[in-house]
N, C-alpha and C. Protein backbone atom coordinates (compact mmCIF):
# COMPACT_ATOMS: atom_id res chain seq x y z
N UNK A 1 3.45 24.95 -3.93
CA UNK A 1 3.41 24.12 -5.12
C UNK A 1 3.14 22.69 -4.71
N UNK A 2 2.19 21.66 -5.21
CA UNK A 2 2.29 20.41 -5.33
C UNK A 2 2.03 19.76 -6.16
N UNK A 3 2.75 18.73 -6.41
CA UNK A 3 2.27 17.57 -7.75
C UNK A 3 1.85 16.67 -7.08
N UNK A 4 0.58 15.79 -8.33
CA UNK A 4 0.16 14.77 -8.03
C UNK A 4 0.85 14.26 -8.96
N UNK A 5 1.91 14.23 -9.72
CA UNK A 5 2.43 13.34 -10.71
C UNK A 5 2.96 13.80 -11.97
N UNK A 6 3.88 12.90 -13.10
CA UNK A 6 4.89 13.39 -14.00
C UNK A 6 3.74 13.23 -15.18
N UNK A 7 2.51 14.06 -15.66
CA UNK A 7 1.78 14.16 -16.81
C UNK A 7 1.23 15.39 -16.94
N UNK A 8 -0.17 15.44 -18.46
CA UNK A 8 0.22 17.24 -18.50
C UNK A 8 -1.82 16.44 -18.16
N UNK A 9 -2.54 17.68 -17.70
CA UNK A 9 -3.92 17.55 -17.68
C UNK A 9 -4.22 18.62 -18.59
N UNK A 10 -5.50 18.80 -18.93
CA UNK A 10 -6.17 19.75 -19.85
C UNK A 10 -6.22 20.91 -19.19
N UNK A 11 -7.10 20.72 -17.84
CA UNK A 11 -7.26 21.86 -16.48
C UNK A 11 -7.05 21.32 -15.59
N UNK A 12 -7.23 22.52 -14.45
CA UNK A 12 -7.08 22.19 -13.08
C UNK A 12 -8.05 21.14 -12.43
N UNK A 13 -8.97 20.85 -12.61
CA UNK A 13 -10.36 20.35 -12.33
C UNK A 13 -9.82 18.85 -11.19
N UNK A 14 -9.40 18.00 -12.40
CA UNK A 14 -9.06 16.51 -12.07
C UNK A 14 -8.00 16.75 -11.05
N UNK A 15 -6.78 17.22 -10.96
CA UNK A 15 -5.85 17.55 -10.40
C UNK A 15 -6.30 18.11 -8.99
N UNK A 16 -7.18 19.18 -8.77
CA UNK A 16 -8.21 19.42 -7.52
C UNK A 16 -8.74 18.52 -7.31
N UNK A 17 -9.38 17.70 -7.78
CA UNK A 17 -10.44 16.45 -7.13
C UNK A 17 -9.53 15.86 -6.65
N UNK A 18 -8.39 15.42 -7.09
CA UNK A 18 -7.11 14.16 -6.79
C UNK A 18 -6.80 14.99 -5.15
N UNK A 19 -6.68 16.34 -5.14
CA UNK A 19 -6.07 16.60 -3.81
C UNK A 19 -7.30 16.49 -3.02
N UNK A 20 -8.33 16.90 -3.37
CA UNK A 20 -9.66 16.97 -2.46
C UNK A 20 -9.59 15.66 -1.57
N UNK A 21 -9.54 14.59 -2.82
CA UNK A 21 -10.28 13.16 -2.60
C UNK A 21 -9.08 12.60 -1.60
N UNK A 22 -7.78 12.99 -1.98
CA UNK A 22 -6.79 12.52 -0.91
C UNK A 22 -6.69 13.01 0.61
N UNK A 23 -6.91 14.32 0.55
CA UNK A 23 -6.89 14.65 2.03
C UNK A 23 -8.29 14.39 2.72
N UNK A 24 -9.39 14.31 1.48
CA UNK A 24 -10.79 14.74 2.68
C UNK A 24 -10.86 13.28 3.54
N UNK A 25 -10.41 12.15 3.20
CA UNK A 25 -9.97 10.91 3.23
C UNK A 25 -9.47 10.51 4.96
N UNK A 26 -8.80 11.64 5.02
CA UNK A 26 -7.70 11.94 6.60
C UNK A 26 -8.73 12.45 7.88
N UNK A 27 -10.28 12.85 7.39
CA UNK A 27 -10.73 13.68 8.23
C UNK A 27 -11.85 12.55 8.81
N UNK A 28 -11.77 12.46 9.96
CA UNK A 28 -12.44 11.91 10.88
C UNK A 28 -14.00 11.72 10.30
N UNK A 29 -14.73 10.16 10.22
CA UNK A 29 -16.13 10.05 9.73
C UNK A 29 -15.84 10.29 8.03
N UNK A 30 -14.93 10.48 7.24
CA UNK A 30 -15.15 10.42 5.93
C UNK A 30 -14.88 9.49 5.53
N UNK A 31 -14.39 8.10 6.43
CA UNK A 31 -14.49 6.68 5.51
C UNK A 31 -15.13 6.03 6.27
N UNK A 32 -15.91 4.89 5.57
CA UNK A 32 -16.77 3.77 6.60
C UNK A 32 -15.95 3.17 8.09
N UNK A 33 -14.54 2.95 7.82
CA UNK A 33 -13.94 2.40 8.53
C UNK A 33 -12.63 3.08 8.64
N UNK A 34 -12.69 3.73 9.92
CA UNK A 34 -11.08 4.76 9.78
C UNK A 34 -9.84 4.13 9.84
N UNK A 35 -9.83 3.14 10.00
CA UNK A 35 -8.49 1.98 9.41
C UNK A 35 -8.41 1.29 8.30
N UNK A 36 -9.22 1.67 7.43
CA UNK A 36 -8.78 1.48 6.15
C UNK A 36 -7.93 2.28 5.62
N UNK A 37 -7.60 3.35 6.05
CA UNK A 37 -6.85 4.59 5.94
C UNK A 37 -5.30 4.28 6.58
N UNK A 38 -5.43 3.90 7.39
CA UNK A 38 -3.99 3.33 8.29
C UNK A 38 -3.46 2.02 6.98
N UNK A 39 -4.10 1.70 6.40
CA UNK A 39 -3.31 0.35 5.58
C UNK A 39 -3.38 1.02 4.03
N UNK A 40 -3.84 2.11 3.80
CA UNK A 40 -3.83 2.62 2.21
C UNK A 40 -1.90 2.92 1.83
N UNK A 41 -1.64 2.85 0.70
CA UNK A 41 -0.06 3.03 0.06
C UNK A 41 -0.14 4.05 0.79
N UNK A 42 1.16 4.57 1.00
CA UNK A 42 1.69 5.86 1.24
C UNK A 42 1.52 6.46 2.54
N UNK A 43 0.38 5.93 3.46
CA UNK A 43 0.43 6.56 4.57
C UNK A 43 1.39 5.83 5.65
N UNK A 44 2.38 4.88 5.35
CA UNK A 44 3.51 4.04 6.32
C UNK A 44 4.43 4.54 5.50
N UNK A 45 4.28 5.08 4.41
CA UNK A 45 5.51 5.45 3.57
C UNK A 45 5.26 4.66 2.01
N UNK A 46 5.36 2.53 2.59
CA UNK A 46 5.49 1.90 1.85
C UNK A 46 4.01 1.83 0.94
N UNK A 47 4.15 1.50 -0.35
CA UNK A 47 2.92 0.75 -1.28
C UNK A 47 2.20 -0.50 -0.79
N UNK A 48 0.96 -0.27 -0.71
CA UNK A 48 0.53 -1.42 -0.54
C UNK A 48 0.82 -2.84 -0.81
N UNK A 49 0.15 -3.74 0.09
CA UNK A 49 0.37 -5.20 -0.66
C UNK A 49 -0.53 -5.31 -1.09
N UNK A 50 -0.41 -6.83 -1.68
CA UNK A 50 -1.43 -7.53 -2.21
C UNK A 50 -2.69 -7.66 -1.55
N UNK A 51 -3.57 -7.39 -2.65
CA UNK A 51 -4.98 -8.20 -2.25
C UNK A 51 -5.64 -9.14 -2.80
N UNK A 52 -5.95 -10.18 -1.59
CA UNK A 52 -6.68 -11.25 -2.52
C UNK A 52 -8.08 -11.32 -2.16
N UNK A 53 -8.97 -11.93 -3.20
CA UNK A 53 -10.68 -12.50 -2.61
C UNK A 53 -10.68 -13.57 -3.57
N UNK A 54 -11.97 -14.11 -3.32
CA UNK A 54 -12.34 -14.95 -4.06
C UNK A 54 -12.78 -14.86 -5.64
N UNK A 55 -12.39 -16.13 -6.29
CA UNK A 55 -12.04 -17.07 -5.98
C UNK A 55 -10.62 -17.51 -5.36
N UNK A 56 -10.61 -18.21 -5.01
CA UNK A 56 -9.34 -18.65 -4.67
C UNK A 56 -8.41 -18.79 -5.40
N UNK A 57 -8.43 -19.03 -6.48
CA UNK A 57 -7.16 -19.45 -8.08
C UNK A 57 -8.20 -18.43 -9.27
N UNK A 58 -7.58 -17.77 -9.45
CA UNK A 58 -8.29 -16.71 -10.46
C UNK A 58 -7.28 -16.24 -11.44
N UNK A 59 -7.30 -16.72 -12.98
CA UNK A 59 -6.24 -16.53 -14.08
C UNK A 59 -5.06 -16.98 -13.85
N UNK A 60 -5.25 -18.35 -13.00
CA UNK A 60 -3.56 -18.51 -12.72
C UNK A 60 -3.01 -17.89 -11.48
N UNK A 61 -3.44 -17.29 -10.79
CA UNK A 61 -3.61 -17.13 -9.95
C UNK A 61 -3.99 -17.26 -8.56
N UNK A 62 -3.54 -18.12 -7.41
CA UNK A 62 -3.47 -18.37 -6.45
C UNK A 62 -3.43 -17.41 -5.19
N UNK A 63 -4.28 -17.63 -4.11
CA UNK A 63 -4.40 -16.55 -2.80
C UNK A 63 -3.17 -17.88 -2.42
N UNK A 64 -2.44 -16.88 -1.69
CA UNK A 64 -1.07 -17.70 -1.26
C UNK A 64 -1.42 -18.67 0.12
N UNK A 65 -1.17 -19.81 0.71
CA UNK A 65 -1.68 -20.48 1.67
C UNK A 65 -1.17 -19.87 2.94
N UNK A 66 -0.47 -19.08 2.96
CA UNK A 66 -0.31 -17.84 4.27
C UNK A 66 -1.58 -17.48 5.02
N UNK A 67 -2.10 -16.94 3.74
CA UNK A 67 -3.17 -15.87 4.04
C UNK A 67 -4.38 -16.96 4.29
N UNK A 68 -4.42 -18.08 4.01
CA UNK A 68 -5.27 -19.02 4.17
C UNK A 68 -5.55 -19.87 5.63
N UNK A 69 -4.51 -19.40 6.11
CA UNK A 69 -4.00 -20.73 7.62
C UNK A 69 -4.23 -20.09 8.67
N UNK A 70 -4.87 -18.73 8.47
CA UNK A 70 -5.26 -18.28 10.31
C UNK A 70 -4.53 -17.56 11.16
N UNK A 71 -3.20 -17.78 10.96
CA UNK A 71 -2.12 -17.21 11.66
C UNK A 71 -1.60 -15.93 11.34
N UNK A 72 -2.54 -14.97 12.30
CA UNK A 72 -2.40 -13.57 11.53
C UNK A 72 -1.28 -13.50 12.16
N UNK A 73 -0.11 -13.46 12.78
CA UNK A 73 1.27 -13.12 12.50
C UNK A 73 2.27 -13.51 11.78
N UNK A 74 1.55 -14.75 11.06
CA UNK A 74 2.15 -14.90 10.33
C UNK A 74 1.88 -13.83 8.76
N UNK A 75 0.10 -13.69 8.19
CA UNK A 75 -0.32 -13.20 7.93
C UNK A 75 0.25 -11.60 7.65
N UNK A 76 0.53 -10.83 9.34
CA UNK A 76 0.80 -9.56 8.99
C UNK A 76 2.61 -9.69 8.58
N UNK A 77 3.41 -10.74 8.88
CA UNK A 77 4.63 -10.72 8.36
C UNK A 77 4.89 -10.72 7.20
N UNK A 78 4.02 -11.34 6.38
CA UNK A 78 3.69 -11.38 4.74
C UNK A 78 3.54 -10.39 4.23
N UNK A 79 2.34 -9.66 4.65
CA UNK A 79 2.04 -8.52 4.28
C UNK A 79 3.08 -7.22 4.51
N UNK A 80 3.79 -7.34 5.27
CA UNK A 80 5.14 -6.49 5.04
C UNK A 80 6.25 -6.81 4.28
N UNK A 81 6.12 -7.90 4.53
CA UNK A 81 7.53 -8.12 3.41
C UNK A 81 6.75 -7.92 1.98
N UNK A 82 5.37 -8.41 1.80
CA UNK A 82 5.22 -7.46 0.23
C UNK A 82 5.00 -6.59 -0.09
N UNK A 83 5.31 -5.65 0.94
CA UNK A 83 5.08 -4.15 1.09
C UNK A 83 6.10 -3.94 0.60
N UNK A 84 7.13 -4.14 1.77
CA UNK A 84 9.17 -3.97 1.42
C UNK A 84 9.05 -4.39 0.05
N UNK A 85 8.75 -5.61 -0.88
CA UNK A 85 9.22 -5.63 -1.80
C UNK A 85 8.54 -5.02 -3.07
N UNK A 86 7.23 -4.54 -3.00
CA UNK A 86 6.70 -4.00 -3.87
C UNK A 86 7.39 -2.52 -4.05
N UNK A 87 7.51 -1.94 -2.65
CA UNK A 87 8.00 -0.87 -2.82
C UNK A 87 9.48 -0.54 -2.96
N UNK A 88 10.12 -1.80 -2.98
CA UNK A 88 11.85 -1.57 -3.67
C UNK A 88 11.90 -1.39 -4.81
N UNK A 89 11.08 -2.37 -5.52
CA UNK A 89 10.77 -2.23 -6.92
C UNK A 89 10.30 -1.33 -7.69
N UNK A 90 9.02 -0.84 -6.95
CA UNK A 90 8.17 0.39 -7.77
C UNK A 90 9.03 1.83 -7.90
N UNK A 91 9.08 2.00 -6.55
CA UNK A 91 9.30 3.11 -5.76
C UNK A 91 10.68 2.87 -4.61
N UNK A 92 11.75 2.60 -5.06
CA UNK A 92 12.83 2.57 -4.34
C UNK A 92 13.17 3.84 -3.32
N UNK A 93 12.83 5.08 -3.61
CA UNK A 93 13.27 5.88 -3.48
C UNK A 93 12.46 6.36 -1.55
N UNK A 94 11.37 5.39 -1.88
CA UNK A 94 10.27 5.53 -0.90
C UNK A 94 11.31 4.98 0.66
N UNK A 95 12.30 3.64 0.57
CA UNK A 95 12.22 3.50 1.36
C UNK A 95 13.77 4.04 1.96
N UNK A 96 14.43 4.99 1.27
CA UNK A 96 15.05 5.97 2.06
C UNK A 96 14.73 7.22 2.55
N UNK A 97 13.44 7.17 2.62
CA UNK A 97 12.25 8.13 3.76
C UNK A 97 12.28 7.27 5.40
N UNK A 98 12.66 5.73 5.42
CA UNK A 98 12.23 5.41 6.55
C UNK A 98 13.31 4.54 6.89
N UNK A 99 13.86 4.27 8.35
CA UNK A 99 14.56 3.84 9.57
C UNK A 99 13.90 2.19 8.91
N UNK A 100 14.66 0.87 8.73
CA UNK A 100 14.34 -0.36 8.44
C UNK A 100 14.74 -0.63 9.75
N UNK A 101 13.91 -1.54 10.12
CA UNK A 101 14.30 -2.40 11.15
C UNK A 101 15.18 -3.76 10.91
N UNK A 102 15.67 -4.63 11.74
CA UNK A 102 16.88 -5.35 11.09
C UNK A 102 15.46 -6.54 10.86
N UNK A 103 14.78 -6.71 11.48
CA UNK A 103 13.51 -7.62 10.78
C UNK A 103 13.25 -7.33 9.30
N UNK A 104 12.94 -5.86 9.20
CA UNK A 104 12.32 -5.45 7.74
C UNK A 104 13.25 -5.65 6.55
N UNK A 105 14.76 -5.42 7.22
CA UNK A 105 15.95 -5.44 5.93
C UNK A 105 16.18 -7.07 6.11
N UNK A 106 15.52 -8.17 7.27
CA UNK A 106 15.64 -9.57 6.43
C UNK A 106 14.72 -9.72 5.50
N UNK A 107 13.16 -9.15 5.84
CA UNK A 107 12.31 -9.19 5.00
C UNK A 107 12.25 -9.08 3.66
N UNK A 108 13.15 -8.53 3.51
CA UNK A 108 13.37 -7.62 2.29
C UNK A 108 14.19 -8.23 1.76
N UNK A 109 15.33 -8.55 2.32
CA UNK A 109 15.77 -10.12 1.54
C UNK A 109 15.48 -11.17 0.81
N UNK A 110 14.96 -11.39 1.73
CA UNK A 110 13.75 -12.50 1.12
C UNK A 110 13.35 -12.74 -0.17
């Protein structure tokens, strides 16, 4: 048995494509770039973060000056802590699947 989720479909059809399109995804040469796959929701456990492009301020909206300054460790520290916090929120349940590190539970503080 598997679900893709708490709704009713008409047929099987969509519900097959959803599993197709998720696993064929995993198989070597089926994405342009096989690390785009390493940063998609769900395969660390946690939901994605944010993404920003241009423009830079879009509806009120600001790309945060983190992501602006170069300092990809600083950069990938961001990007986890809005992982941790997207996914406390959304999906709480996600992150008693995984071991926090005492970094990730300050993160998460935060």
């Amino acid at each position: 048995e598997l679900s893709i989720g708490d709704f009713v479909l008409n047929g099987g059809e969509v519900a097959s494509l959803s599993v197709i399109e998720a696993c064929s995804r995993m198989l070597p040469g089926a994405m342009g770039n096989a690390e785009s796959v390493i940063n998609d929701s769900f395969y660390s456990v946690l939901l994605d973060h944010p993404h920003f492009t241009r423009p830079r301020v879009f509806r009120d909206l600001e790309v945060p000056d983190v992501l602006l300054g170069g300092n990809h460790a600083e950069v990938d520290r961001w990007r986890r802590r809005q992982a941790l916090r997207i996914t406390a929120k959304s999906r709480p349940d996600l992150l008693e699947q995984i071991l926090l590190t005492d970094e990730e539970r300050r993160l998460l503080e935060e």
